[in-house]
Protein backbone atom coordinates (compact mmCIF):
# COMPACT_ATOMS: atom_id res chain seq x y z
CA UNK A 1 0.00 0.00 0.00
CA UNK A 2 1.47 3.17 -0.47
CA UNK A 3 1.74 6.41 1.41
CA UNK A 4 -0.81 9.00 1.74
CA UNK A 5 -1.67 12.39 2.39
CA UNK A 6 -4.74 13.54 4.87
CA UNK A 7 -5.65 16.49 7.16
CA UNK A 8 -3.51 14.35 9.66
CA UNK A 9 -0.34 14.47 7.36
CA UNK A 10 1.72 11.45 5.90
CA UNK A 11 0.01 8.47 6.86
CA UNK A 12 2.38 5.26 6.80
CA UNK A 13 0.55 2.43 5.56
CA UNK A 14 1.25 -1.35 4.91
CA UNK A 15 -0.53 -4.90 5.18
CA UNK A 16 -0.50 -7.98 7.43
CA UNK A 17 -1.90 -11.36 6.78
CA UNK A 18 -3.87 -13.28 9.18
CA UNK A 19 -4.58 -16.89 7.72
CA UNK A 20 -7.07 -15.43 4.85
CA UNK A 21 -8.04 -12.23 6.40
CA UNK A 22 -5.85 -9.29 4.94
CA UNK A 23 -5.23 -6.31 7.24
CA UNK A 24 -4.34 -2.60 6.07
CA UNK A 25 -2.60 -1.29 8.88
CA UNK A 26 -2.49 2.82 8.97
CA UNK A 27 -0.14 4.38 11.10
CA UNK A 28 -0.37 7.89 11.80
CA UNK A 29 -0.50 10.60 14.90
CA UNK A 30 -3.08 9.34 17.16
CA UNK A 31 -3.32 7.97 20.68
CA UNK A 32 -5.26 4.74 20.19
CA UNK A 33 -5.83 1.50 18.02
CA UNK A 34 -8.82 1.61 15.73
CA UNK A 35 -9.79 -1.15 14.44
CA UNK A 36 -13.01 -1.09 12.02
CA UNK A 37 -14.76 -3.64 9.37
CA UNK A 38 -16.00 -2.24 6.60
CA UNK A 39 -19.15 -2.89 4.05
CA UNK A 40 -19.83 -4.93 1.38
CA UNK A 41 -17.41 -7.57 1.99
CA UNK A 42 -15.47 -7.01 5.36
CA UNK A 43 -12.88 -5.32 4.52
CA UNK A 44 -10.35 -4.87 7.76
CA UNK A 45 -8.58 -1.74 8.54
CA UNK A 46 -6.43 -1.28 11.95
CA UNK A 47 -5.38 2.91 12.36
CA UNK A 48 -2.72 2.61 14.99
CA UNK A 49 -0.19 5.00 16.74
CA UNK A 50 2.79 5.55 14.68
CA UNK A 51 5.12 4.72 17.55
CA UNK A 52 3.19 1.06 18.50
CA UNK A 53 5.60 -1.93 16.72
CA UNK A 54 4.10 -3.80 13.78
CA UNK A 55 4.14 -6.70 16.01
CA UNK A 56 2.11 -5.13 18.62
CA UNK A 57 -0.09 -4.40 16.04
CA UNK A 58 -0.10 -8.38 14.93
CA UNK A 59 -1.45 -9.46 18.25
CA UNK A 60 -3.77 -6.79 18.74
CA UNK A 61 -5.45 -7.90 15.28
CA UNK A 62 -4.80 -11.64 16.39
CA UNK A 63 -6.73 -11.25 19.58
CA UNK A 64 -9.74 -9.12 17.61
CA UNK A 65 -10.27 -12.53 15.02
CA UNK A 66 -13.42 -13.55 16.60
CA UNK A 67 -14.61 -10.24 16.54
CA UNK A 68 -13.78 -9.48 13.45
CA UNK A 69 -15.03 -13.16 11.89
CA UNK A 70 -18.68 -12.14 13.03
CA UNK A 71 -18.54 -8.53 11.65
CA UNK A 72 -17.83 -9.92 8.35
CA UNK A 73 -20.26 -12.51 8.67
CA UNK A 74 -22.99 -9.77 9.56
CA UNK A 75 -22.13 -7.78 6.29
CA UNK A 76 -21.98 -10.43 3.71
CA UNK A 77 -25.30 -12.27 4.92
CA UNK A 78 -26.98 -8.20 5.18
CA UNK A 79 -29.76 -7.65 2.57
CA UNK A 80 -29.32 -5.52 -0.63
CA UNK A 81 -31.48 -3.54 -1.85
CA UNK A 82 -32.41 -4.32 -5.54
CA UNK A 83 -31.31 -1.16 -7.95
CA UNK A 84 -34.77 1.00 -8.31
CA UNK A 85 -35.60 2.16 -11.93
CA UNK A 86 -38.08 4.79 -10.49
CA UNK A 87 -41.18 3.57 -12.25
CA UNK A 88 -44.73 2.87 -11.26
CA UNK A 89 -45.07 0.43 -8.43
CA UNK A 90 -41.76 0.14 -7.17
CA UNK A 91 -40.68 -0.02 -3.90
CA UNK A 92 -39.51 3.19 -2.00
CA UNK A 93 -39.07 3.06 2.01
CA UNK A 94 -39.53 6.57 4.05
CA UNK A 95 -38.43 6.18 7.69
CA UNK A 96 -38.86 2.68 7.60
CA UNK A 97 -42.29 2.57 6.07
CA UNK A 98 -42.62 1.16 2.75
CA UNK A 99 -44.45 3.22 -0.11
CA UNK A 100 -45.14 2.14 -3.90
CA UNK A 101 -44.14 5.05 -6.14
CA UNK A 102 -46.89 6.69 -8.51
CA UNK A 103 -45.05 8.23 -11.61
CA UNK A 104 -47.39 11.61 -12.54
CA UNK A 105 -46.26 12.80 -15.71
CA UNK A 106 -47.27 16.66 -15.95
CA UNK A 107 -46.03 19.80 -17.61
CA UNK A 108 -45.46 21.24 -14.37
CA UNK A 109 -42.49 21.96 -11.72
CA UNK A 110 -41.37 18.28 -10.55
CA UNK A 111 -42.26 17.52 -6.98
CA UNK A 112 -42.20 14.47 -4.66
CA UNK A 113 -45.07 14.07 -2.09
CA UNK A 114 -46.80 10.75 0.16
CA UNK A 115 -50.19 10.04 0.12
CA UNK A 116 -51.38 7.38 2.31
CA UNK A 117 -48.87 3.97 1.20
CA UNK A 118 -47.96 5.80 -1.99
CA UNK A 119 -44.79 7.68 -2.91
CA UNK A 120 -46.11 10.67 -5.42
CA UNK A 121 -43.36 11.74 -8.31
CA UNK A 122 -44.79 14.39 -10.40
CA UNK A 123 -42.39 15.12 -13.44
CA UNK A 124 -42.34 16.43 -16.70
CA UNK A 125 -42.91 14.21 -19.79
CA UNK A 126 -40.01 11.95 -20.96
CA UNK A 127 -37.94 12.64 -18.19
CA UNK A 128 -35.31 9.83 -17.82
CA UNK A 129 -34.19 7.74 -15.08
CA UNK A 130 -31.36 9.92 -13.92
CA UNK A 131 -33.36 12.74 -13.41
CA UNK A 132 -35.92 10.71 -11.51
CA UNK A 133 -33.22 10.03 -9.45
CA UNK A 134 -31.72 12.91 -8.93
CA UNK A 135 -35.82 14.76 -7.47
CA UNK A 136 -36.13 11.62 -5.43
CA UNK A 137 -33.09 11.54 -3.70
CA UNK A 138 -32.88 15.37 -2.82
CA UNK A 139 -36.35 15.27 -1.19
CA UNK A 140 -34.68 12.48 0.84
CA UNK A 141 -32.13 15.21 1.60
CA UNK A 142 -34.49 17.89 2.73
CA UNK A 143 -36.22 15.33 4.20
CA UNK A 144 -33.47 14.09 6.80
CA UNK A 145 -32.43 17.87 6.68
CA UNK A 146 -35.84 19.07 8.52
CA UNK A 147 -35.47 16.02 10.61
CA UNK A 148 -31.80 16.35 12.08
CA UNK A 149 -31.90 20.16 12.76
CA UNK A 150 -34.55 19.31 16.04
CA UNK A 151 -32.63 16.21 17.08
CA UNK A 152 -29.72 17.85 16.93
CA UNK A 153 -30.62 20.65 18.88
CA UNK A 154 -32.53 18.19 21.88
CA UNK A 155 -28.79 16.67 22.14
CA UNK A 156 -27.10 19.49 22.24
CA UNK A 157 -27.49 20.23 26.11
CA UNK A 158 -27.70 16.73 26.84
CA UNK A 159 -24.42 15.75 25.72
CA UNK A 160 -22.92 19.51 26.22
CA UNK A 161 -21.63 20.39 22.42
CA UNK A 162 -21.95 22.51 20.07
CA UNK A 163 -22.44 21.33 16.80
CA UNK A 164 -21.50 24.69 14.20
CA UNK A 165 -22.61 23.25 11.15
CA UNK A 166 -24.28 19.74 9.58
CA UNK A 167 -24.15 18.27 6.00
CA UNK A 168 -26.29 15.66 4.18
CA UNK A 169 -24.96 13.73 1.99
CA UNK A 170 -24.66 10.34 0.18
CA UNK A 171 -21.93 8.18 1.70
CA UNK A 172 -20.79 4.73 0.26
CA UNK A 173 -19.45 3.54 3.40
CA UNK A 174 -21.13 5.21 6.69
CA UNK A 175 -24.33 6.39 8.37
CA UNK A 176 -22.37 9.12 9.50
CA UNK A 177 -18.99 10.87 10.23
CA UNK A 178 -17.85 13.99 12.43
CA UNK A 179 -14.94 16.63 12.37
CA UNK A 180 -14.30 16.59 15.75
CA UNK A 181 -12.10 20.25 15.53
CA UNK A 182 -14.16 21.67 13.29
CA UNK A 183 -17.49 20.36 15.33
CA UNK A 184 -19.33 19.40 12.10
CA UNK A 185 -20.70 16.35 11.67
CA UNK A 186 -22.18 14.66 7.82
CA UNK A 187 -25.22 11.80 7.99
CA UNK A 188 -25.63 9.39 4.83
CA UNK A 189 -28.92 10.83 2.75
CA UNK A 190 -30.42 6.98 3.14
CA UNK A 191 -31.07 7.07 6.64
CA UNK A 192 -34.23 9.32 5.60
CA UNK A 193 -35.23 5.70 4.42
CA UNK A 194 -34.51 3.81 7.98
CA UNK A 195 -36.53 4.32 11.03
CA UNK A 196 -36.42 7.92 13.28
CA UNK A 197 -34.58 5.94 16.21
CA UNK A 198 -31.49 4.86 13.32
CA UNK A 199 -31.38 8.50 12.55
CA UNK A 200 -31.52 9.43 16.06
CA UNK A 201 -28.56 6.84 16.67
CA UNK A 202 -26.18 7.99 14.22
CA UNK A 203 -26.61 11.71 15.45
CA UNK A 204 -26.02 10.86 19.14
CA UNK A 205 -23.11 8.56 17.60
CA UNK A 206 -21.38 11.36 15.78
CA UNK A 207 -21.98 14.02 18.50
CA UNK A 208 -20.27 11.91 21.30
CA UNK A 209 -17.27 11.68 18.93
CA UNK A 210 -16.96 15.57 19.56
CA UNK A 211 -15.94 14.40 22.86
CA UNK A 212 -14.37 11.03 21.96
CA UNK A 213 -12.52 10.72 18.40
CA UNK A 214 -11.90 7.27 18.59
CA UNK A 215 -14.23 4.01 19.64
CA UNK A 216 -12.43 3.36 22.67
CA UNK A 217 -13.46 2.59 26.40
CA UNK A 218 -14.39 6.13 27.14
CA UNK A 219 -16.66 6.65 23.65
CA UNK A 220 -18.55 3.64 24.51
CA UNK A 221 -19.02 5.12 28.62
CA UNK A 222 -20.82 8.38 26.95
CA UNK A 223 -22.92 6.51 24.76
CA UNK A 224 -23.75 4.35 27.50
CA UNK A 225 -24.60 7.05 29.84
CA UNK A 226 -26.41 9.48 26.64
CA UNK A 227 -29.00 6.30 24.89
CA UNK A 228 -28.25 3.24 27.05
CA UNK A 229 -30.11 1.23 24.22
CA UNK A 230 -27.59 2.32 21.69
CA UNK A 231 -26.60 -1.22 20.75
CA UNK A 232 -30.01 -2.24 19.99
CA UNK A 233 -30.20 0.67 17.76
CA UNK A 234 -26.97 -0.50 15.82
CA UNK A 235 -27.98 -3.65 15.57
CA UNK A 236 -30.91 -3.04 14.29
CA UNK A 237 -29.73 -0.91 11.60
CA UNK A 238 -27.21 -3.23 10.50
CA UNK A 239 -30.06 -5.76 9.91
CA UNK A 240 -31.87 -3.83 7.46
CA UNK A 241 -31.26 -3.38 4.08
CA UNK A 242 -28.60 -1.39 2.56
CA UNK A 243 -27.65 0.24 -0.72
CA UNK A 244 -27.43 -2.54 -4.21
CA UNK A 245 -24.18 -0.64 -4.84
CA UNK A 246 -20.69 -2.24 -4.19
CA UNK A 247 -19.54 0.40 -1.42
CA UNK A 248 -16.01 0.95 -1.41
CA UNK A 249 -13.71 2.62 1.55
């Protein structure tokens, strides 16, 4: 693997091999191991202190196998999605509820709107499937948009930070992610599909991390202390289905 460049600098990067499980091993200036699995396939990534020995590093990822056996095992047996096409009848999910989509064709300003178990797309005449695409998914984004801003704000005090700015986005490999210096934090445009306690989740996830970077003893404490059901909530949005796209890291 070769060398890269980040906010963090010149991270130092190689591989170790652990019967068939391959490990990229980033070193770089932090104070703690990392290790994380990553979607579709299980990909295994260990950040790590530049100043902890390769070999340190070995039987840290040694003694994590089991662990990291069943998070691979999770991901490859998790449901895909099937691609959508955005025509008639297909099936669209809105916080968890499923809705069939109506396709309106009308010489008017496109719009997306629900109606009882049906998922309204008004759009102009011989529109194509990218542009379908494109009105769906950024009523998604207003969507999780107007539903962040109050959540965020009800955590706020509770967990006692400040967050300065969020951004929605599509992200291939997380519900969410934080700048811990900058206090921002970003949430994956699908969770607008999942259930309100997911969304809820992620944020409390991402807003802890402005007191705890990494996943360590302490992170765990505060979420512990801020949703004490937090693992249910993981678990149960690992369990449901995720993107038909191969998601890379």
């Amino acid at each position: 693997l070769p060398n890269y460049q980040s906010a963090e600098g010149i991270l130092m990067t190689t591989q170790i091999e652990l019967g068939d499980i391959v490990v990229d091993i980033i070193r770089k200036d932090i104070k703690n191991i990392h290790l994380s699995v990553y979607p579709p396939n299980g990909k295994v990534r260990i950040s790590a202190p530049s100043r902890i020995s390769l070999d340190t590093i070995r039987v840290y990822a040694i003694s994590k196998l089991g662990w990291i056996k069943k998070q691979q095992k999770k991901l490859r047996e998790q449901e895909r999605e099937t691609q959508r096409e955005y025509q008639n009848r297909e099936s669209h999910y809105v916080w968890g509820k499923r809705y069939l989509l109506k396709v309106v064709e009308d010489d008017k300003i496109p719009l997306m709107k629900l109606k009882h178990s049906e998922m309204i797309l008004r759009i102009r005449p011989g529109t194509d499937e990218i542009k379908r695409r494109a009105i769906v998914e950024e009523w998604y984004r207003m969507e999780l948009k107007e539903a962040a801003s109050p959540l965020i704000a009800k955590w706020e005090p509770l967990i006692g930070v400040n967050v300065k700015r969020f951004f929605i986005q599509r992200m291939k490999t997380k519900w969410g992610s934080c700048n811990h210096r900058a206090h921002t934090i970003r949430l994956n445009t699908d969770l607008a599909k999942k259930p309100r306690e997911c969304l809820e989740y992620i944020i409390v996830h991402e807003m802890a991390h402005l007191l705890e970077p990494t996943h360590n003893d302490r992170f765990i404490s505060l979420m512990d202390k801020f949703m004490p059901k937090w693992q249910f909530y993981r678990d149960h949005l690992i369990r449901l289905p995720v993107s038909h796209e191969h998601w890379v890291y």
